[in-house]
C-alpha atoms as a PDB file:
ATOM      1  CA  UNK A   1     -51.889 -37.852  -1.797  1.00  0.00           C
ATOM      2  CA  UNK A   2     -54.965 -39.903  -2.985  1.00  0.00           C
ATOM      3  CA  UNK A   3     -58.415 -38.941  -2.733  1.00  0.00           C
ATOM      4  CA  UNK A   4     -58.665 -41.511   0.501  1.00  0.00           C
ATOM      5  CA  UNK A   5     -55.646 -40.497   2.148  1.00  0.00           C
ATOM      6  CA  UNK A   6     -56.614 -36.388   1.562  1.00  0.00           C
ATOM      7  CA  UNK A   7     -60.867 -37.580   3.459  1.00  0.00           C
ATOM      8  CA  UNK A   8     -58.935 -39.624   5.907  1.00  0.00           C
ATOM      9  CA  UNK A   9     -56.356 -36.188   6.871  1.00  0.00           C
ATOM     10  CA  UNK A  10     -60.011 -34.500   6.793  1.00  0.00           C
ATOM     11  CA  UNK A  11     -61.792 -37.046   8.948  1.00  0.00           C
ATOM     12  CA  UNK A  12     -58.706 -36.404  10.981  1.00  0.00           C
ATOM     13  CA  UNK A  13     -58.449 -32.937  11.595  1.00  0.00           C
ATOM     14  CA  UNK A  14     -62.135 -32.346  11.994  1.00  0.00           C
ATOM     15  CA  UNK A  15     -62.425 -35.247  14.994  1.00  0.00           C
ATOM     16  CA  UNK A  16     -59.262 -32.806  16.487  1.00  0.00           C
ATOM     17  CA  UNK A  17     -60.860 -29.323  15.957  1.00  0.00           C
ATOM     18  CA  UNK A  18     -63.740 -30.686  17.739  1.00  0.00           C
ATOM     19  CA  UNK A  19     -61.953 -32.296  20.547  1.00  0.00           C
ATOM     20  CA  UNK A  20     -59.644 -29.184  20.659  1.00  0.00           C
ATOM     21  CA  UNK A  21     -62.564 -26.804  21.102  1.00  0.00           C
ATOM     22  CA  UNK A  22     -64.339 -28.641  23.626  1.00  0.00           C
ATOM     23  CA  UNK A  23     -61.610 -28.841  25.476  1.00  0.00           C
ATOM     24  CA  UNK A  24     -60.657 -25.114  25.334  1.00  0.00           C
ATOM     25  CA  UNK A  25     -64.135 -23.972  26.127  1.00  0.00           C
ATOM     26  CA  UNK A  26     -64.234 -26.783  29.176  1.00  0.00           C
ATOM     27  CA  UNK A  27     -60.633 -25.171  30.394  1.00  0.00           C
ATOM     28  CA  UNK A  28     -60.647 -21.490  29.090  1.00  0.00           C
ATOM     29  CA  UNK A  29     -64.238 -21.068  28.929  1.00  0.00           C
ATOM     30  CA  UNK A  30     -65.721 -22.333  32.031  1.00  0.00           C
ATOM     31  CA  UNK A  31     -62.221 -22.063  34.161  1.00  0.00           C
ATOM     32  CA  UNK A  32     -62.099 -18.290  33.377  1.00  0.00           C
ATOM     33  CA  UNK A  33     -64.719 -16.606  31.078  1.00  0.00           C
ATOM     34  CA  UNK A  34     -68.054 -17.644  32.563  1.00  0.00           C
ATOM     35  CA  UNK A  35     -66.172 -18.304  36.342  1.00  0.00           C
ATOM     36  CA  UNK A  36     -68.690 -15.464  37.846  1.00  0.00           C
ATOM     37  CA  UNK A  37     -71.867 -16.953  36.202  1.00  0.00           C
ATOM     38  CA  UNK A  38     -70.732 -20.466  37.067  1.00  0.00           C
ATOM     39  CA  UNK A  39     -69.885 -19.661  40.661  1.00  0.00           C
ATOM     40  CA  UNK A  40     -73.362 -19.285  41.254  1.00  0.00           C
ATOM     41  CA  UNK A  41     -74.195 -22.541  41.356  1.00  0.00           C
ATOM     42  CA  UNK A  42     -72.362 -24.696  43.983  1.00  0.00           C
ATOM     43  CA  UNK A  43     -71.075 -28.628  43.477  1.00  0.00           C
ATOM     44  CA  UNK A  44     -70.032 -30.269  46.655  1.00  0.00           C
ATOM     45  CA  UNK A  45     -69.799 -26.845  48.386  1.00  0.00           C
ATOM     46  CA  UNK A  46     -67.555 -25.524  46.191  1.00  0.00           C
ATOM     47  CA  UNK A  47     -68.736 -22.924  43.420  1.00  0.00           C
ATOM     48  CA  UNK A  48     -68.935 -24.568  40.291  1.00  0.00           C
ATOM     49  CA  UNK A  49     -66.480 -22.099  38.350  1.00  0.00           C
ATOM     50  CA  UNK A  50     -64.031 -23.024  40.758  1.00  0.00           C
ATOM     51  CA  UNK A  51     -64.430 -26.525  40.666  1.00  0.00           C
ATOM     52  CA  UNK A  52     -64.272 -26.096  36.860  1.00  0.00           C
ATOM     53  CA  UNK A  53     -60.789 -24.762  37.253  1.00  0.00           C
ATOM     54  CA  UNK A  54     -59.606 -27.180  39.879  1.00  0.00           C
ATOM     55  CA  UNK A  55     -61.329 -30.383  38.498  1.00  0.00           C
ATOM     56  CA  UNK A  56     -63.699 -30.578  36.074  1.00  0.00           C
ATOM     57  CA  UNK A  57     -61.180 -29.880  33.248  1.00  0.00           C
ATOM     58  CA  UNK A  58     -59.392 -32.335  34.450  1.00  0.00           C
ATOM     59  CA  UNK A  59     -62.121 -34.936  34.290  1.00  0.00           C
ATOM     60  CA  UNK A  60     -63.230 -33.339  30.780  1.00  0.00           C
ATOM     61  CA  UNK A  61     -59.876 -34.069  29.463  1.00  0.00           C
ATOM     62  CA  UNK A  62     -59.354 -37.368  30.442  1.00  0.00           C
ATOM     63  CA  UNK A  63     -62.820 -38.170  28.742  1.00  0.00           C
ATOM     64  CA  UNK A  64     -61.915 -36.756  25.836  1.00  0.00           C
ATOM     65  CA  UNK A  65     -58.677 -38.583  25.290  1.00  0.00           C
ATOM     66  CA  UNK A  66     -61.247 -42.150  25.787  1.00  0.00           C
ATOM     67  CA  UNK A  67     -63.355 -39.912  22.877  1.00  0.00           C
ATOM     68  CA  UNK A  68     -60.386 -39.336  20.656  1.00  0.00           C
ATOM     69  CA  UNK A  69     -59.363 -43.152  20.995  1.00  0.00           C
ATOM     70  CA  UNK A  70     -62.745 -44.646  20.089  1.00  0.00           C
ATOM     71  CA  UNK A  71     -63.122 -42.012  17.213  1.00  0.00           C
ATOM     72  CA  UNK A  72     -60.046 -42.085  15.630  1.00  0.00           C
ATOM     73  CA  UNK A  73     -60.591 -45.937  15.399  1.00  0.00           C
ATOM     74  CA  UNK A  74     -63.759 -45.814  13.851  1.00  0.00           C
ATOM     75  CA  UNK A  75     -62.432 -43.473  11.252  1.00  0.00           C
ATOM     76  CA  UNK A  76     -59.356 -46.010  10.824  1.00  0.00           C
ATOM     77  CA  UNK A  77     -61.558 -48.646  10.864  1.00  0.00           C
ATOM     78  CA  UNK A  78     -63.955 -46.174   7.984  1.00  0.00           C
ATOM     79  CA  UNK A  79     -60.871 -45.790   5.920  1.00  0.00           C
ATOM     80  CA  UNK A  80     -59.469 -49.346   6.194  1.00  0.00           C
ATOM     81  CA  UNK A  81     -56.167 -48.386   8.130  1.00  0.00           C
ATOM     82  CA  UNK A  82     -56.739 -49.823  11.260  1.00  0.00           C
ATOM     83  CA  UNK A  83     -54.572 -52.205  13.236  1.00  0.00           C
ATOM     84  CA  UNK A  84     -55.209 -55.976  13.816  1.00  0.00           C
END
C-alpha cells in the first residue's frame, strides 16, 4: 500500500474510533453507567437515564450514521476517491 492509500486507511479508522466511542459512551455510558446520576434530571417526565436507554441512543445513533456519511465523504473527497 502507498503512502495515500496507508493516510486514507488512517483517516478511516480514526473518523470510526471516534464515531464508535461516542456511540458506546451515548449507549453504555449514559444507558447504564451514569443511569443514577442521569435520572436526576427529568425530560418529558421521564428520568433522563431512562430516556437515554429507551431513546436517546437511538436518536444518537441515527445522527451519527448522517456524521459518518458526511465525513467519510469529505475524507474521500480529501484523498481524491470519491464518487461522481
Amino acid at each position: 500500500m502507498d503512502k495515500s492509500g496507508e493516510a486514507y486507511w488512517k483517516a478511516t479508522l480514526g473518523l470510526l474510533t471516534k464515531i464508535l466511542a461516542v456511540w458506546f459512551l451515548v449507549s453504555f455510558g449514559a444507558g447504564i453507567l451514569f443511569v443514577d446520576l442521569f435520572n436526576k434530571i427529568h425530560l418529558g417526565g421521564y428520568p433522563l437515564g431512562f430516556w437515554f436507554a429507551q431513546q436517546g441512543s437511538i436518536y444518537i445513533f441515527v445522527a451519527l450514521i448522517f456524521i459518518y456519511a458526511k465525513k467519510m465523504g469529505e475524507i474521500d473527497r480529501k484523498f481524491d476517491v470519491h464518487e461522481e
